[in-house]
N, C-alpha and C. Protein backbone atom coordinates (compact mmCIF):
# COMPACT_ATOMS: atom_id res chain seq x y z
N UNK A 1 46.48 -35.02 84.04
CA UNK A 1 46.17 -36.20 83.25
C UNK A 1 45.88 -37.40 84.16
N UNK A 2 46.39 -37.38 85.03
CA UNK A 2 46.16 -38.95 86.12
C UNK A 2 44.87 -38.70 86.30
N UNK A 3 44.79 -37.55 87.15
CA UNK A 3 43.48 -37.21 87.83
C UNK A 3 42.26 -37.54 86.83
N UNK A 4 42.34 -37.25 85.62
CA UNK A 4 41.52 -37.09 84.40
C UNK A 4 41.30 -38.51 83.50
N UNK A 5 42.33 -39.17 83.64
CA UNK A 5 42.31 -40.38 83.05
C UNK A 5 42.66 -41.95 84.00
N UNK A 6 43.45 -41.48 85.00
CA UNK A 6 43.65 -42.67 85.45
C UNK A 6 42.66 -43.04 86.50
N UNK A 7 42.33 -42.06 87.36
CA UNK A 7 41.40 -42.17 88.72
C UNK A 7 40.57 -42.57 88.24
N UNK A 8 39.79 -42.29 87.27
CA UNK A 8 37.98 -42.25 86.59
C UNK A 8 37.80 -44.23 86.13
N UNK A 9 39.32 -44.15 85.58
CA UNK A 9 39.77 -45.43 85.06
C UNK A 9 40.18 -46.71 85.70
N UNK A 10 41.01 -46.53 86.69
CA UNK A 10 41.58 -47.55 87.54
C UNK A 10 41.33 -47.16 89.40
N UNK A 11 41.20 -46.83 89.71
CA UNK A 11 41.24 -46.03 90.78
C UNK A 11 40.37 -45.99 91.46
N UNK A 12 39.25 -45.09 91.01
CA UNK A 12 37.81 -44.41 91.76
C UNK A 12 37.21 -45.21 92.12
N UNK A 13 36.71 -46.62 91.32
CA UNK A 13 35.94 -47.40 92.25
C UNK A 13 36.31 -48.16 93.10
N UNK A 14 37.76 -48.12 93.51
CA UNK A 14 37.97 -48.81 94.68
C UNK A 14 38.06 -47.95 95.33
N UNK A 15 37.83 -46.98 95.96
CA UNK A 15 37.96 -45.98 97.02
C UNK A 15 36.78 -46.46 98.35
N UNK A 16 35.62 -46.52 97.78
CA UNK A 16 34.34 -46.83 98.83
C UNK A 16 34.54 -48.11 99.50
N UNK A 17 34.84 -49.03 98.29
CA UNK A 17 35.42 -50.60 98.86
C UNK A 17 36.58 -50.42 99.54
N UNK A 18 37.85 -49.80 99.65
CA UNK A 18 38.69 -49.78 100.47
C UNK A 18 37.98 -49.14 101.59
N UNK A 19 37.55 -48.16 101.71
CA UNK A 19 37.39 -47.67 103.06
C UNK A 19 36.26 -48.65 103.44
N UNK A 20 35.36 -49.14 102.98
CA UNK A 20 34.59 -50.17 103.43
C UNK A 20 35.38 -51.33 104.50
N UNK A 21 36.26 -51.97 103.82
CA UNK A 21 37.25 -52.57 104.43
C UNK A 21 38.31 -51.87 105.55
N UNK A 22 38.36 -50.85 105.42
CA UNK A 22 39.10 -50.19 106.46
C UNK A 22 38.18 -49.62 107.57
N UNK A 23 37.22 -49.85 107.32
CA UNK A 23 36.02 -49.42 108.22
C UNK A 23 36.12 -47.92 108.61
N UNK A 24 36.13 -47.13 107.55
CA UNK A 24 36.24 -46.12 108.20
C UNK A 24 34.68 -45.16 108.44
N UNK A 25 34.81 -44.80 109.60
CA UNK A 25 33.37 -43.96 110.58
C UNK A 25 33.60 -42.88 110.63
N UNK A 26 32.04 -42.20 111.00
CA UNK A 26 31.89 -40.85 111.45
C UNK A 26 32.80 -40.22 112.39
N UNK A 27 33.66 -39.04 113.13
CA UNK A 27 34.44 -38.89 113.58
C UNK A 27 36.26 -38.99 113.91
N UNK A 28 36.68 -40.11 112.95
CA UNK A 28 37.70 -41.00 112.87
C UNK A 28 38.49 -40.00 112.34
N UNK A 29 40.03 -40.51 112.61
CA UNK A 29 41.00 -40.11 111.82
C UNK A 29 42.06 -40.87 111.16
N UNK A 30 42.15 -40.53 109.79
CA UNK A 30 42.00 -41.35 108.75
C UNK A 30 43.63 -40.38 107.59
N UNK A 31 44.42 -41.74 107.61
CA UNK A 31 45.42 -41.46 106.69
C UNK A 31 45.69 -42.00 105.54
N UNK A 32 45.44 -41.38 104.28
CA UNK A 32 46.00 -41.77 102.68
C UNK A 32 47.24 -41.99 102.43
N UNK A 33 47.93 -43.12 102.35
CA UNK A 33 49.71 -43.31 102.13
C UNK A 33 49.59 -43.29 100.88
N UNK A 34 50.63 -42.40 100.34
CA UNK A 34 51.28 -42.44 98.83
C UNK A 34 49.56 -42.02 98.23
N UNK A 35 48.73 -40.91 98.48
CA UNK A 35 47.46 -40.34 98.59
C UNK A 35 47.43 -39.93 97.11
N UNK A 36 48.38 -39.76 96.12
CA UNK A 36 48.51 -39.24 94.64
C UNK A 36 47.10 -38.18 94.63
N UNK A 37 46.52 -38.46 93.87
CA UNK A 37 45.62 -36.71 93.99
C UNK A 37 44.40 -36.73 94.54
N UNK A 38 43.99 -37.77 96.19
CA UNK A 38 43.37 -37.91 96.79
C UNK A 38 42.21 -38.62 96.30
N UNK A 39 42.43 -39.65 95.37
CA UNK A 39 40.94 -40.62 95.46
C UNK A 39 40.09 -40.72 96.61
N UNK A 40 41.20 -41.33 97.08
CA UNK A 40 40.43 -42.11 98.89
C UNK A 40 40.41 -41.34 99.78
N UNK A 41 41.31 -40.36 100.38
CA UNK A 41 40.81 -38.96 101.25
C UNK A 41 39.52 -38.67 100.73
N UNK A 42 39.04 -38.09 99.87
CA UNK A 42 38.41 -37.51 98.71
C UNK A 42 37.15 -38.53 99.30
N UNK A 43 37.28 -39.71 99.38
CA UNK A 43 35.90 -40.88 99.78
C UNK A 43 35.59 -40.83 101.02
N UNK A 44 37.17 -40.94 102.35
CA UNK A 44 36.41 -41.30 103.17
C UNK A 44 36.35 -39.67 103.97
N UNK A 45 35.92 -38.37 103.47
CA UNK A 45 36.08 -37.32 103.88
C UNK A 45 34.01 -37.24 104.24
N UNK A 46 34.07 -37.53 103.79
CA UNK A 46 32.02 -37.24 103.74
C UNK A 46 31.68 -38.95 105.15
N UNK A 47 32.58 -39.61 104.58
CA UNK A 47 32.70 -40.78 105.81
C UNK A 47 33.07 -40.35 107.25
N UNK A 48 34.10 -39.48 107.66
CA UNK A 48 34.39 -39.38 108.96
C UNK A 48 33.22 -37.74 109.24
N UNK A 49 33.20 -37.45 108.23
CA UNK A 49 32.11 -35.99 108.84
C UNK A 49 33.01 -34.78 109.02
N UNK A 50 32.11 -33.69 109.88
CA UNK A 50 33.11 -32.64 109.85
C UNK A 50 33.59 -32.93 111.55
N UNK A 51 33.91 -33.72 112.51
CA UNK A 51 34.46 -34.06 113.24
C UNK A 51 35.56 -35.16 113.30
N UNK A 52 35.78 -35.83 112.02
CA UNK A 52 36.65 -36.36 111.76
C UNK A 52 37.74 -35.68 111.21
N UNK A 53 39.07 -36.37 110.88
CA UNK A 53 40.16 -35.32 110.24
C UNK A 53 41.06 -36.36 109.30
N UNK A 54 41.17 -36.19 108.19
CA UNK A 54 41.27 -37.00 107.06
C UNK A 54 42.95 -36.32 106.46
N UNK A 55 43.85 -37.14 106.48
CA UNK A 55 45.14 -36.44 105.98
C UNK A 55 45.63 -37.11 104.56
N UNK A 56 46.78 -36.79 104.12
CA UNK A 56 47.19 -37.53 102.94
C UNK A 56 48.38 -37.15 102.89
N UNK A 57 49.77 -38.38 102.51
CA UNK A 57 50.93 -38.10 102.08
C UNK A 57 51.45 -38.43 100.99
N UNK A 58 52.36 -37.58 100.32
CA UNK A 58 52.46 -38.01 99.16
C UNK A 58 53.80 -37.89 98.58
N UNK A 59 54.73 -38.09 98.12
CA UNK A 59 55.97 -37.73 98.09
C UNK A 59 56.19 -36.62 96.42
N UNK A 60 54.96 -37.16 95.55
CA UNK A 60 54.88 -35.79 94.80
C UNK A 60 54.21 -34.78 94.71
N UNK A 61 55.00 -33.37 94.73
CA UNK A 61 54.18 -32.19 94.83
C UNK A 61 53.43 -31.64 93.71
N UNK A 62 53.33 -32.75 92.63
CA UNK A 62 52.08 -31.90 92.06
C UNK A 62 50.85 -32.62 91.70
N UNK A 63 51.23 -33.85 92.29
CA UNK A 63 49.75 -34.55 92.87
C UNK A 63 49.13 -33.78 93.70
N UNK A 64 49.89 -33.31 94.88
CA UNK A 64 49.33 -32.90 96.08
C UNK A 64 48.89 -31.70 95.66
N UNK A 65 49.53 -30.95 94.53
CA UNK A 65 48.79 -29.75 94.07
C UNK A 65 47.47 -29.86 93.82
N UNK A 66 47.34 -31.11 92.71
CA UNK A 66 45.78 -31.25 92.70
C UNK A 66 44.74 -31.81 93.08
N UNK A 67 45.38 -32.56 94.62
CA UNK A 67 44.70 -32.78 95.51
C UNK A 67 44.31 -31.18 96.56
N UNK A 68 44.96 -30.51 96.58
CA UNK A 68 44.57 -29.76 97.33
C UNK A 68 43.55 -28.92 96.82
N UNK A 69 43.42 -28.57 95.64
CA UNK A 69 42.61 -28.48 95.10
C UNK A 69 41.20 -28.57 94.58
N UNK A 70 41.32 -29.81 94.50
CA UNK A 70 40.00 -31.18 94.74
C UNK A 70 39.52 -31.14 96.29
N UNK A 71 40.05 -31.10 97.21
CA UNK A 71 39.99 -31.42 98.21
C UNK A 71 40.41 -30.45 99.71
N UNK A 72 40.23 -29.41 99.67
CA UNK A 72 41.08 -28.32 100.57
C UNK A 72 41.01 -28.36 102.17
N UNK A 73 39.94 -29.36 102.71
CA UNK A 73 39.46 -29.63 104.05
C UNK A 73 40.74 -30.95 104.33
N UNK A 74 40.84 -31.72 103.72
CA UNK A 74 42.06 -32.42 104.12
C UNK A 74 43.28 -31.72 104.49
N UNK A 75 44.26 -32.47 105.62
CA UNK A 75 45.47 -32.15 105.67
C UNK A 75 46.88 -33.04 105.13
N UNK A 76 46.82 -31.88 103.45
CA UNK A 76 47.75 -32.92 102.68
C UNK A 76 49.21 -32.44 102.73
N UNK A 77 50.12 -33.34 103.54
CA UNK A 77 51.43 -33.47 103.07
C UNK A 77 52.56 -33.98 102.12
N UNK A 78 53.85 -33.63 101.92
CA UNK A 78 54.27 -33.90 101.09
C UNK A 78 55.27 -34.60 102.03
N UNK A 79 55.68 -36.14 101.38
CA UNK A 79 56.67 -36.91 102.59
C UNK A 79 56.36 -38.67 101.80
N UNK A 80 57.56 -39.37 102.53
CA UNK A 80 57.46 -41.08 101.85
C UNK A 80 56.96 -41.35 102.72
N UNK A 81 56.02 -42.84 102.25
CA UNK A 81 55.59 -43.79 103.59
C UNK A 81 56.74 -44.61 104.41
N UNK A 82 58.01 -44.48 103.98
CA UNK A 82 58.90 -44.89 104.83
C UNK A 82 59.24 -44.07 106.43
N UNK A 83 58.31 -42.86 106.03
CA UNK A 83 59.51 -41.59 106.90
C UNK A 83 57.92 -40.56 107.41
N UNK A 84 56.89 -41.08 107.79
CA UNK A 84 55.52 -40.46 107.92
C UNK A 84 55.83 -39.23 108.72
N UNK A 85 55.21 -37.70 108.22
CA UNK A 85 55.44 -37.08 109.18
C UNK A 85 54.20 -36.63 110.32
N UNK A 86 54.05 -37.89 110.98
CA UNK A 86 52.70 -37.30 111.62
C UNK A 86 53.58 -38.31 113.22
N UNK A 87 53.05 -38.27 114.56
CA UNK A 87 53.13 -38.30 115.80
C UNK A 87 52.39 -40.01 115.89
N UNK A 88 53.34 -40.76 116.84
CA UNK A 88 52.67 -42.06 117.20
C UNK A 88 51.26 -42.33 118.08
N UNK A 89 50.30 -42.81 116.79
CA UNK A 89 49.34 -43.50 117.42
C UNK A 89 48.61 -42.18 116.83
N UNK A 90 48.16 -41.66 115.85
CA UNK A 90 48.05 -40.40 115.37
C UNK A 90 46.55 -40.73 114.89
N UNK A 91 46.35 -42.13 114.29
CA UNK A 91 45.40 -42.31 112.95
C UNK A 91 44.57 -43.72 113.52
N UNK A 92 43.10 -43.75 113.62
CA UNK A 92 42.02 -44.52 113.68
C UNK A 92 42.32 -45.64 112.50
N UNK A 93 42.64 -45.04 111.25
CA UNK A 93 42.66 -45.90 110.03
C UNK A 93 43.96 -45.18 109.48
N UNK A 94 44.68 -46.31 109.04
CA UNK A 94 46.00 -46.13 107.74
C UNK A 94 45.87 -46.70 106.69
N UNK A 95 45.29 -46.07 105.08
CA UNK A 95 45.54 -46.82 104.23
C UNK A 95 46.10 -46.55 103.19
N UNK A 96 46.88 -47.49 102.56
CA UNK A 96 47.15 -46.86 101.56
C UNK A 96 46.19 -47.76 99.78
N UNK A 97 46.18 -47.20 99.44
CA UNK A 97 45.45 -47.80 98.25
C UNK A 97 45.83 -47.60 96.79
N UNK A 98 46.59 -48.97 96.47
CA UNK A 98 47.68 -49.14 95.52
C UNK A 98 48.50 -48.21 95.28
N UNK A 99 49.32 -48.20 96.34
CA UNK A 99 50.42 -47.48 96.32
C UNK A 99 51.79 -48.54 97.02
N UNK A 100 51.48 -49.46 97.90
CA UNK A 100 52.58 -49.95 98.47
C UNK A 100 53.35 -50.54 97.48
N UNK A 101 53.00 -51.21 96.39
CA UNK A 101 54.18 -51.94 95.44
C UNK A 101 55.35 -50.52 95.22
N UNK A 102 55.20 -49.55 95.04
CA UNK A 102 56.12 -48.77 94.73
C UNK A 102 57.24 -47.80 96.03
N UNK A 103 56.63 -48.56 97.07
CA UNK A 103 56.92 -48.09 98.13
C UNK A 103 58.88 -48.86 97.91
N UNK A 104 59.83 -47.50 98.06
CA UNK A 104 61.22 -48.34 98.15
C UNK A 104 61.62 -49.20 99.33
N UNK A 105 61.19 -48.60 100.44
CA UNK A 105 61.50 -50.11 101.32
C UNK A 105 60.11 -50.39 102.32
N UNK A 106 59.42 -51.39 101.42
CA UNK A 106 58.17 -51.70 101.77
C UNK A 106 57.99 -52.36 103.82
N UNK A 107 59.20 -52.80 103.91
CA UNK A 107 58.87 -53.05 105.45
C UNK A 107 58.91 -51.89 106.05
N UNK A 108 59.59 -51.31 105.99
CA UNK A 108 59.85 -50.30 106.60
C UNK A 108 58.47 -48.81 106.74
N UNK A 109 58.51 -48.74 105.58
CA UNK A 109 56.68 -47.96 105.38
C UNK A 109 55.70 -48.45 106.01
N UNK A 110 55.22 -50.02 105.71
CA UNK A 110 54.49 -50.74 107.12
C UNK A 110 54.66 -50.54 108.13
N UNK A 111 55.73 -50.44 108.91
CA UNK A 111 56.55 -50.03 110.35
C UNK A 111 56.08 -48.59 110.68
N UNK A 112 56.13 -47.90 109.78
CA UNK A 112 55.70 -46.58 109.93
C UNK A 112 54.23 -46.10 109.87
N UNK A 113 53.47 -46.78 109.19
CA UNK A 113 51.68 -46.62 108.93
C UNK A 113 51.85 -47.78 110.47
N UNK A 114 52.48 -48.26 110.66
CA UNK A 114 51.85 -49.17 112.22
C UNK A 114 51.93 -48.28 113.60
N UNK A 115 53.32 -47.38 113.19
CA UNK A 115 53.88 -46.58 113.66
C UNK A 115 52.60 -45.34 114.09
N UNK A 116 52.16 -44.98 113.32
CA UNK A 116 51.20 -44.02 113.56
C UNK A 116 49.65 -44.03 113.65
N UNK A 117 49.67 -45.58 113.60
CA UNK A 117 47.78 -45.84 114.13
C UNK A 117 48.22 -46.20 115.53
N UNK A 118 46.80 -45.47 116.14
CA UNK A 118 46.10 -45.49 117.24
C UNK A 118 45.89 -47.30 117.71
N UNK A 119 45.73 -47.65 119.24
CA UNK A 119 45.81 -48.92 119.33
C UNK A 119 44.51 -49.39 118.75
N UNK A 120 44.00 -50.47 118.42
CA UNK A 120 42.70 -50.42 118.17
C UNK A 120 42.01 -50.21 116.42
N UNK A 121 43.31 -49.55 116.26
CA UNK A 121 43.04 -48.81 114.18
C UNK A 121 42.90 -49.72 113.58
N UNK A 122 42.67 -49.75 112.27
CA UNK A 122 43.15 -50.63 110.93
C UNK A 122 44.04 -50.11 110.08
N UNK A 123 44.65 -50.94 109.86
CA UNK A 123 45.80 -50.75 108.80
C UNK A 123 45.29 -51.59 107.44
N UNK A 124 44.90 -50.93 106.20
CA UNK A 124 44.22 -51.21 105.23
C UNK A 124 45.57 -51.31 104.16
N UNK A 125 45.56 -52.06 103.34
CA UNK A 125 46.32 -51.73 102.02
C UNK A 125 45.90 -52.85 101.22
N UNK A 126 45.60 -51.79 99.09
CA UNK A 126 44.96 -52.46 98.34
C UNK A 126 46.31 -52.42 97.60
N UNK A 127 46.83 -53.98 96.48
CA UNK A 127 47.46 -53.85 95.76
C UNK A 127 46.93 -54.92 94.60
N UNK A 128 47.57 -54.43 93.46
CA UNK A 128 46.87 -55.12 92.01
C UNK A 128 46.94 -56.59 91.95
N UNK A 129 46.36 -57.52 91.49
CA UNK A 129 46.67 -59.03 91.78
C UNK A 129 48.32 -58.73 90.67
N UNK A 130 48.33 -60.54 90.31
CA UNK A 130 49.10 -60.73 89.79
C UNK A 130 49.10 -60.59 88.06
N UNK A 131 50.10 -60.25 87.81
CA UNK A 131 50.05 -60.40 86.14
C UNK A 131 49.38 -62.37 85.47
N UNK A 132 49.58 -62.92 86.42
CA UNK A 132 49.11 -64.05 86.16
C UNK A 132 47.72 -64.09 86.07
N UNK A 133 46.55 -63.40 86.54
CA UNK A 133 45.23 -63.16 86.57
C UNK A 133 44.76 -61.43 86.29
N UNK A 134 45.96 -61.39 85.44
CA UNK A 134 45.70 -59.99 84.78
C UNK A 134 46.03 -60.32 83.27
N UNK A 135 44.95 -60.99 82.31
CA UNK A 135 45.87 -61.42 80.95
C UNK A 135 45.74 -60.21 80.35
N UNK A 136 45.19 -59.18 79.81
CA UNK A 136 45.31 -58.35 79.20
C UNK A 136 46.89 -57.21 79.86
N UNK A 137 46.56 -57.24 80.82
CA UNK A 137 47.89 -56.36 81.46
C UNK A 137 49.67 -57.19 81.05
N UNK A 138 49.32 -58.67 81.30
CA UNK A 138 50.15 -59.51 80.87
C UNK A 138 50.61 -59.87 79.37
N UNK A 139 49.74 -59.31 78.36
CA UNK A 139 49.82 -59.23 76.76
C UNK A 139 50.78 -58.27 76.80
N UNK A 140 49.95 -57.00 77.46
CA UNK A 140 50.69 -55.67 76.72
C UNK A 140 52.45 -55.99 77.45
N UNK A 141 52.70 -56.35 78.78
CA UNK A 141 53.89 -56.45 79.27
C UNK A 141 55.01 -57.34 78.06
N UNK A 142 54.33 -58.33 77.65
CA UNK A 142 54.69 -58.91 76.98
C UNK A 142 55.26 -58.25 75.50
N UNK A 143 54.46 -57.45 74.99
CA UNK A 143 54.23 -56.37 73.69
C UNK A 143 55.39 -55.84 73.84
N UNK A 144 54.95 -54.85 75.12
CA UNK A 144 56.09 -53.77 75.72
C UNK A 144 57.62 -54.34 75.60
N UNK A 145 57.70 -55.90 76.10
CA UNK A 145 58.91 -56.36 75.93
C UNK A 145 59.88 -56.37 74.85
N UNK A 146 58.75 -57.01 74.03
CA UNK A 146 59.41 -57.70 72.72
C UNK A 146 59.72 -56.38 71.89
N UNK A 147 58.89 -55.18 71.81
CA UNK A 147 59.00 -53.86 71.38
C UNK A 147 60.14 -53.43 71.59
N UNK A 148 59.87 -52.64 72.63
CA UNK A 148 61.13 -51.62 73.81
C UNK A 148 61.75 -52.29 74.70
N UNK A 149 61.92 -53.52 74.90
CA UNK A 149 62.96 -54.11 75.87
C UNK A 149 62.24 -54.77 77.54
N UNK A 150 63.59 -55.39 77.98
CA UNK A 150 63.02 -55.77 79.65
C UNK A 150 62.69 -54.00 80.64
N UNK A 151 63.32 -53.24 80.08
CA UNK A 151 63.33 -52.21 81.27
C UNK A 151 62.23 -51.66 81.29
N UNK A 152 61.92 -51.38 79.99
CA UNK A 152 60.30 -50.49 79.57
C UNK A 152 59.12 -51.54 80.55
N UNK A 153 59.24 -53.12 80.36
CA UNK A 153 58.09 -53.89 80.51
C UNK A 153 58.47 -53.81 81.73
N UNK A 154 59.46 -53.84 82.76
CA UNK A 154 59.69 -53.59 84.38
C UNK A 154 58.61 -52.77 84.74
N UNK A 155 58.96 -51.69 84.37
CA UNK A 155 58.06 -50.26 84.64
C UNK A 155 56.79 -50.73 84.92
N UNK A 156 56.08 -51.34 84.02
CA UNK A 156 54.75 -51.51 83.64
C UNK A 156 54.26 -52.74 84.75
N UNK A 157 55.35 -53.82 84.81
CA UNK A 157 55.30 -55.01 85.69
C UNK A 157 54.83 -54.64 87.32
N UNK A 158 55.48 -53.36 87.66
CA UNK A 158 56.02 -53.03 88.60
C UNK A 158 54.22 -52.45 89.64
N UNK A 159 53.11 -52.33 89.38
CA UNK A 159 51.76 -52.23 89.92
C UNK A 159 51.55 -53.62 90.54
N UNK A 160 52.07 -54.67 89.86
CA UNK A 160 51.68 -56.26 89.66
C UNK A 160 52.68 -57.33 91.11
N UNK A 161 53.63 -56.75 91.17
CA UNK A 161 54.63 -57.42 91.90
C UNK A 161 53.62 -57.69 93.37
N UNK A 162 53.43 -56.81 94.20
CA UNK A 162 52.44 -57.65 95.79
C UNK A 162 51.27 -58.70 94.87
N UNK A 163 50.91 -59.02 93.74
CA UNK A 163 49.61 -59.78 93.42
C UNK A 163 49.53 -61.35 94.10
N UNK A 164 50.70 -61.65 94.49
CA UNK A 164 50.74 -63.09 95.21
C UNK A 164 50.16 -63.20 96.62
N UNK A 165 49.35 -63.61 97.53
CA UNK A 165 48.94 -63.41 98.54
C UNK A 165 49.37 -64.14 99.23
N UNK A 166 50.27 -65.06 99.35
CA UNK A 166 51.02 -65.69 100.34
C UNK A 166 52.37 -64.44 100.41
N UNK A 167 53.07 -64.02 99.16
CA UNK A 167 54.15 -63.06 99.82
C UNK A 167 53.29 -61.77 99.98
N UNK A 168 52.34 -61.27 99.99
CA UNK A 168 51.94 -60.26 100.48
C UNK A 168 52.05 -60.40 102.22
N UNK A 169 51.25 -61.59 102.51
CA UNK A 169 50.97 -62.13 103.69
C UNK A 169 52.41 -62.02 104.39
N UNK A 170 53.35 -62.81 103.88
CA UNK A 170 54.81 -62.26 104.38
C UNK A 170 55.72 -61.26 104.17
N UNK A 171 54.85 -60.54 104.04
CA UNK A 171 55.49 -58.87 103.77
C UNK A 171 55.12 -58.49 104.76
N UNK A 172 53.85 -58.48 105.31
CA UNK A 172 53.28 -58.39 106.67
C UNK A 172 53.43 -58.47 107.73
N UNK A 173 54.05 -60.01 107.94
CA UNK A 173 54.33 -60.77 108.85
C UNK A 173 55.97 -60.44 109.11
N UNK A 174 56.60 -59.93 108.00
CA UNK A 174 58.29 -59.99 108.03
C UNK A 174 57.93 -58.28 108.60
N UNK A 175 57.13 -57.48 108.54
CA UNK A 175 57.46 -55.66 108.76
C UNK A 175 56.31 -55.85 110.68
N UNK A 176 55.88 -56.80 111.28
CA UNK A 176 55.09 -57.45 112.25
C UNK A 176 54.14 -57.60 112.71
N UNK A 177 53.33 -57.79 111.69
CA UNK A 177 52.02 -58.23 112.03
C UNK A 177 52.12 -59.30 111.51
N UNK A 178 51.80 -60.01 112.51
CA UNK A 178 51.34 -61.57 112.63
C UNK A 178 50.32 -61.91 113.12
């Protein structure tokens, strides 16, 4: 169902624009954090060529089921972006693409995608703006509330939380890049 409804929906067209921004090239090697059923592997795989090597991690195994699927030339693992299992200085490009808000300890996952690019890499990450310049997303949270409660509308809130770009910026700056 993600694959079928959410990618086509929210997802897919940012894949080209992220790797655009992550600059990713012919030859490169290129990592998907929190990769769910390979949108962006899936994009920048025809981008690095067949001399490039394109991976993906994911901490659920039946995303990765149907990423592997979709996608069988990638090398997809199962693992958190807190805890990467790949070797320092591993990756040309690290991105993850809307996945860090859900990341449990977001400095620490940064530390680790910094951890495993090459000197010289990019470290890419896309996250949703704010519910403040999301009014339709901000109705239904609202709906969701008054309906089913604060916990249900958390859930839903919870894509929206990095949308501020000054604390994004110091999310950055606090895990060390400055």
């Amino acid at each position: 169902a993600y694959e079928t409804l959410f990618v086509p929906a929210l997802f897919g067209e940012w894949a080209p624009r992220v790797a655009e921004a992550a600059q990713v090239k012919l030859g490169q090697r290129v990592l998907d954090v929190a990769c769910g059923t390979g949108v962006f592997a899936r994009e920048v795989v025809s981008r690095t060529g067949p001399s490039g090597y394109v991976a993906g991690v994911d901490p659920d195994p039946g995303m990765l089921a149907v990423a592997r699927t979709l996608a069988p030339s990638v090398d997809w693992r199962e693992g958190d972006a807190e805890s990467l299992p790949f070797p320092h200085r591993s990756f040309d490009a690290v991105v993850s693409q809307f996945g860090l808000m859900f990341f449990a300890d977001r400095h620490r996952a940064i530390r680790e995608m910094l951890r495993v690019l090459a000197p010289g890499g990019r470290l890419a990450a896309a996250v949703w703006d704010s519910l403040d310049n999301s009014p339709a997303y901000a109705a239904e949270v609202a709906l969701l509330e008054r309906i089913a409660g604060k916990r249900a509308a958390d859930a839903l809130r919870a894509p929206f939380v990095l949308g501020d770009r000054r604390q994004l910026n110091q999310l950055f700056e606090d895990a060390g890049i400055g």
